[in-house]
Protein backbone atom coordinates (compact mmCIF):
# COMPACT_ATOMS: atom_id res chain seq x y z
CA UNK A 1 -24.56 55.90 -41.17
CA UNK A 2 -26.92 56.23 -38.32
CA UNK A 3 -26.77 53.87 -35.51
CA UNK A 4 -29.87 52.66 -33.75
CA UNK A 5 -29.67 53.49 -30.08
CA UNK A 6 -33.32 53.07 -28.77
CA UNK A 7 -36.71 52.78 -30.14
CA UNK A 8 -40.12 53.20 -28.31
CA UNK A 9 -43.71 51.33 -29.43
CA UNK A 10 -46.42 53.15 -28.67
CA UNK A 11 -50.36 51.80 -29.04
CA UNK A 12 -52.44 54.10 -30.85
CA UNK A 13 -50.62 57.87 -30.90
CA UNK A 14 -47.44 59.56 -30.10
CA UNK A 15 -47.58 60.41 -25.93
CA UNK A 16 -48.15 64.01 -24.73
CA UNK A 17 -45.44 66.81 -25.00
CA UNK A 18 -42.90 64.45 -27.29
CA UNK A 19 -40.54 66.90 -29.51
CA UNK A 20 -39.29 65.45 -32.73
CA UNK A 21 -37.48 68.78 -33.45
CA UNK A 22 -37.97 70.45 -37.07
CA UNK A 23 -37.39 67.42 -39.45
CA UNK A 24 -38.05 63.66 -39.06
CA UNK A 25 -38.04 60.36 -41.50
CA UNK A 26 -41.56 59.04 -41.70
CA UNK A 27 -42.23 55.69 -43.18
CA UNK A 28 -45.59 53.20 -43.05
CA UNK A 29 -46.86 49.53 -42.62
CA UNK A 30 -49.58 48.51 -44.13
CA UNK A 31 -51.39 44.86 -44.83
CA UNK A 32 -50.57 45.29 -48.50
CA UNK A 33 -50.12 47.92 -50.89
CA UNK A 34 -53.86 49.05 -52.22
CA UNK A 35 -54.90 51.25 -49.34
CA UNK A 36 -58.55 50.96 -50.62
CA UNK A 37 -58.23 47.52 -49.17
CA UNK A 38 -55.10 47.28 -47.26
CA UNK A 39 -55.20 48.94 -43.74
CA UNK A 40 -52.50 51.14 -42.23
CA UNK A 41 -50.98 49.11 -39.08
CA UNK A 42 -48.09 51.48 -38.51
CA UNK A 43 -46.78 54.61 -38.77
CA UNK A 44 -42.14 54.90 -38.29
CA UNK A 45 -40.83 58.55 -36.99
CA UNK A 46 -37.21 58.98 -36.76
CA UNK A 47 -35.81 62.57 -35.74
CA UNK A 48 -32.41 61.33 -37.15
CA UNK A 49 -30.60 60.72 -33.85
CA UNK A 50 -30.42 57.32 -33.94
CA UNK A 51 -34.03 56.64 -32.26
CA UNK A 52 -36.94 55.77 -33.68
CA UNK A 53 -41.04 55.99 -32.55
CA UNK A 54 -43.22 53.28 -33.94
CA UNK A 55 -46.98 53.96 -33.66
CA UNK A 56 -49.10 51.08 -33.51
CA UNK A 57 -52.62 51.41 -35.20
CA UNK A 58 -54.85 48.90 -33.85
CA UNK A 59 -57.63 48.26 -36.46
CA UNK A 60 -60.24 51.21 -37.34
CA UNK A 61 -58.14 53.33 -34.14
CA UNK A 62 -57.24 56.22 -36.38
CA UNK A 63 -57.83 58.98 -33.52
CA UNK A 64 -54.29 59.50 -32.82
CA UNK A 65 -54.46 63.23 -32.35
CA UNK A 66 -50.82 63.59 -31.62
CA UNK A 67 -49.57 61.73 -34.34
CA UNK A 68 -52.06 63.90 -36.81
CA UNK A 69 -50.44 67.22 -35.31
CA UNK A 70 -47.44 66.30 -35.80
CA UNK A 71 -47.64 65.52 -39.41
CA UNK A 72 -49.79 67.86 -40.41
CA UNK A 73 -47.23 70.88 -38.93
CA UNK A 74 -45.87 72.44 -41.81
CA UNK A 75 -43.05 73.62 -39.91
CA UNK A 76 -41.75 70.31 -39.60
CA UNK A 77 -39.86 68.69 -42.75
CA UNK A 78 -40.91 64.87 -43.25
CA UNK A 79 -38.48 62.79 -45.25
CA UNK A 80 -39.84 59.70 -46.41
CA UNK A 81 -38.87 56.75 -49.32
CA UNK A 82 -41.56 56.51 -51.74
CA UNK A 83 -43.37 59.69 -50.15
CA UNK A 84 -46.73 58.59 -53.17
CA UNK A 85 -47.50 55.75 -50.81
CA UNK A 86 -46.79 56.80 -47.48
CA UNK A 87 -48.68 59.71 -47.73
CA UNK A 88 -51.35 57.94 -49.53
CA UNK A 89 -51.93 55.83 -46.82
CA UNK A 90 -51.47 58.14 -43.92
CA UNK A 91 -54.37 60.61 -45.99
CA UNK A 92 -56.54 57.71 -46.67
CA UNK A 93 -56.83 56.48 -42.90
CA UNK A 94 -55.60 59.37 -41.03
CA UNK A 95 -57.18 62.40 -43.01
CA UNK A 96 -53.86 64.07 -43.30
CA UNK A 97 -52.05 66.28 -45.56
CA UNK A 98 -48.55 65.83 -45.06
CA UNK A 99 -46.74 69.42 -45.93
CA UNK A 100 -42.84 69.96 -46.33
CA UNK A 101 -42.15 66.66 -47.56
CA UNK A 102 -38.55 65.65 -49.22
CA UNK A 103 -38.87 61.70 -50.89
CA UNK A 104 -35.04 60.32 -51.27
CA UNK A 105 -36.49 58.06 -54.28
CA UNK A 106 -37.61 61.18 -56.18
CA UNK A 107 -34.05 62.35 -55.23
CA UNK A 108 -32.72 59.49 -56.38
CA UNK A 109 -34.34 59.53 -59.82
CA UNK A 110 -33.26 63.16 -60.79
CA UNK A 111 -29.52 62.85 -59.37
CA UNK A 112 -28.47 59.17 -60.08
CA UNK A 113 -29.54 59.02 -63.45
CA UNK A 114 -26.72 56.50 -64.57
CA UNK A 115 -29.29 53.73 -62.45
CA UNK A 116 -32.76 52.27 -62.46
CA UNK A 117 -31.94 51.47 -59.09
CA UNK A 118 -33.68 53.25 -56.57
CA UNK A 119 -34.98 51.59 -53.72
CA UNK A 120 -34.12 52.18 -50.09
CA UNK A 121 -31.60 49.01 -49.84
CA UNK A 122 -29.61 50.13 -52.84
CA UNK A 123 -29.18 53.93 -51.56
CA UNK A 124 -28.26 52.63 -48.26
CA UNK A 125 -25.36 50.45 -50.07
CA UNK A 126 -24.01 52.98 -52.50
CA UNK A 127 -24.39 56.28 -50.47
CA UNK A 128 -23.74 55.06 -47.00
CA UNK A 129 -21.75 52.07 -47.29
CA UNK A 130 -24.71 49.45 -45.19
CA UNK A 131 -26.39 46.40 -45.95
CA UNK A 132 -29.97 46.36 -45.10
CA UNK A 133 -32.18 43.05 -44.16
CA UNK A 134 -35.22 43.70 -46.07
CA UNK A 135 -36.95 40.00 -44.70
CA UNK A 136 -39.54 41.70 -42.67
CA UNK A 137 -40.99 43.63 -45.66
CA UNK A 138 -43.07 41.50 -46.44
CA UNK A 139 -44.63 40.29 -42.95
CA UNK A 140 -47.81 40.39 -40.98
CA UNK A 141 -48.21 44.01 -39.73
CA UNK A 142 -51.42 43.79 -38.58
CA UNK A 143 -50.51 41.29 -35.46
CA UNK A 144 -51.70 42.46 -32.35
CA UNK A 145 -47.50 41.81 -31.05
CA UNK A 146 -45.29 42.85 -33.40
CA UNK A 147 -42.38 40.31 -33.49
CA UNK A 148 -38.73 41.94 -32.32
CA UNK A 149 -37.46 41.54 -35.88
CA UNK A 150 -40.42 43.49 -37.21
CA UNK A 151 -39.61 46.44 -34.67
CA UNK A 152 -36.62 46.58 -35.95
CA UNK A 153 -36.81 46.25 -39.38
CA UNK A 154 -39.40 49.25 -39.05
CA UNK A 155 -36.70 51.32 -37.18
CA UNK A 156 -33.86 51.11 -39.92
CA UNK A 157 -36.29 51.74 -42.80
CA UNK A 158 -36.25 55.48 -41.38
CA UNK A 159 -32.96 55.37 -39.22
CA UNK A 160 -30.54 56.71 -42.27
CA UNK A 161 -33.13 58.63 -44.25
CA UNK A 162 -31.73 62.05 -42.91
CA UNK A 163 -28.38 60.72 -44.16
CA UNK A 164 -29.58 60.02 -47.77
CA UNK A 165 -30.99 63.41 -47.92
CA UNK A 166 -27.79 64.90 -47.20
CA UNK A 167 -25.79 62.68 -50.11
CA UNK A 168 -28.11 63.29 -52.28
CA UNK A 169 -28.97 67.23 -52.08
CA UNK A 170 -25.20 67.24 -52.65
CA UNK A 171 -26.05 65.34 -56.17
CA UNK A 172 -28.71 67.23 -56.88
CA UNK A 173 -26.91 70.87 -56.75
CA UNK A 174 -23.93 69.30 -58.17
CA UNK A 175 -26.21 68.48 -61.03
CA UNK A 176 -28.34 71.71 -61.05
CA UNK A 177 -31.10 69.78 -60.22
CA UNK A 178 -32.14 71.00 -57.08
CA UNK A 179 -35.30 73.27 -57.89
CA UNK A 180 -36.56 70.53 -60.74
CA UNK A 181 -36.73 68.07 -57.19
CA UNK A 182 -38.24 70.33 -55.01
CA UNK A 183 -41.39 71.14 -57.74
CA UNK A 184 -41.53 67.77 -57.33
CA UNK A 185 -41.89 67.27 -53.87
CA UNK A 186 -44.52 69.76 -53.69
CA UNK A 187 -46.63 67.81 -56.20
CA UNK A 188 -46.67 64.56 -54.75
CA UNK A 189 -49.35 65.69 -52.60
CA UNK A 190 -51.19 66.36 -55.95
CA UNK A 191 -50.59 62.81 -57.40
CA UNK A 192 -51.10 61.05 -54.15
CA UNK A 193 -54.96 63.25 -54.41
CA UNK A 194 -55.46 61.62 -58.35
CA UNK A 195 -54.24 58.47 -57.21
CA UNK A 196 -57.52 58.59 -54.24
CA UNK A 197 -59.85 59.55 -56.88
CA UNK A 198 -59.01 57.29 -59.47
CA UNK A 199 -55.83 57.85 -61.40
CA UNK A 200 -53.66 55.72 -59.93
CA UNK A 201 -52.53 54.25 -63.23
CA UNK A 202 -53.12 56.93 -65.52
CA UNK A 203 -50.17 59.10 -66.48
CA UNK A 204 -52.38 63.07 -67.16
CA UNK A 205 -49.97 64.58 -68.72
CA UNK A 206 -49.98 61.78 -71.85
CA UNK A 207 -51.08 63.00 -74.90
């Protein structure tokens, strides 16, 4: 279990020169969860040493060339929960495509198969042993000052996500699953493209 030791705000990108090394945990705020309608207000980057770098997105500021490099370097590997949203979001108002990506709930799904339960809180409480607060999920994120509860809340949604990829690759080769969850990693970009255009809720491969 991680422990948070500092986290930085920054308005509108990621400063000059920052190195992340070659994998960080990447989750999103947004005002709701159709990002047709619902703006992205912030992006959460955690290179799994305890700090954490929250980009601020003030309202149609999607410039952010720094933050857009960094994401769209296929070198770097990008852990996220729920990787179908975030990277919905972050292609819908950032023009991204997020490459190397690893989603702990996809994980989750092929290794802990004796469970429905597979959000963030409940990995963080079986695999790690922590309680998370989860009262900020549902706040304001598009607030000019973002509240020191929201910042962090934001921080520990990414702080142990490089920790929960470690548990649960061990599940996954245990259970000779490992290959079946990387195909699927590499297809969310796929999905998260049908959901833009108009699939969202339509399952292709039905008869």
């Amino acid at each position: 279990m991680a422990v948070l030791k500092s986290v930085e705000l920054y308005k509108g990108d990621l400063p000059d020169g920052l190195d992340l090394g070659g994998c960080i945990a990447i989750d999103t705020e947004a005002m709701g969860l159709n990002p047709q309608r619902d703006r992205l207000c912030l992006v959460q980057i955690s290179p799994g040493d305890g700090t954490c770098h929250l980009v601020q997105l003030p309202r149609g500021d999607y410039d952010a060339p720094n933050l857009k490099a960094l994401l769209s370097d296929a070198s770097v590997g990008k852990i996220f929960h729920y990787a179908r949203f975030d990277l919905m979001v972050i292609r819908r108002f950032l023009g991204v495509v997020c490459e190397s990506v690893y989603c702990t709930k996809i994980a989750s799904k092929l290794a802990r198969t004796y469970t429905d339960q597979h959000g963030l809180k409940t990995l963080c409480r079986e695999l790690l042993g922590m309680e998370m607060d989860k009262e900020q999920q549902c706040s304001d994120w598009g607030v000019d000052t973002l509240s020191p509860e929201q910042i962090h809340y934001a921080a520990h949604d990414v702080l142990n996500l490089h920790e929960l990829r470690k548990k649960l690759d061990g599940m996954l080769a245990r259970e000779g699953r490992a290959g079946l969850a990387e195909a699927c990693f590499k297809f969310v970009s796929s999905r998260v493209e049908l959901d833009l255009n108009g699939w969202m809720e339509t399952d292709i491969f039905a008869h």
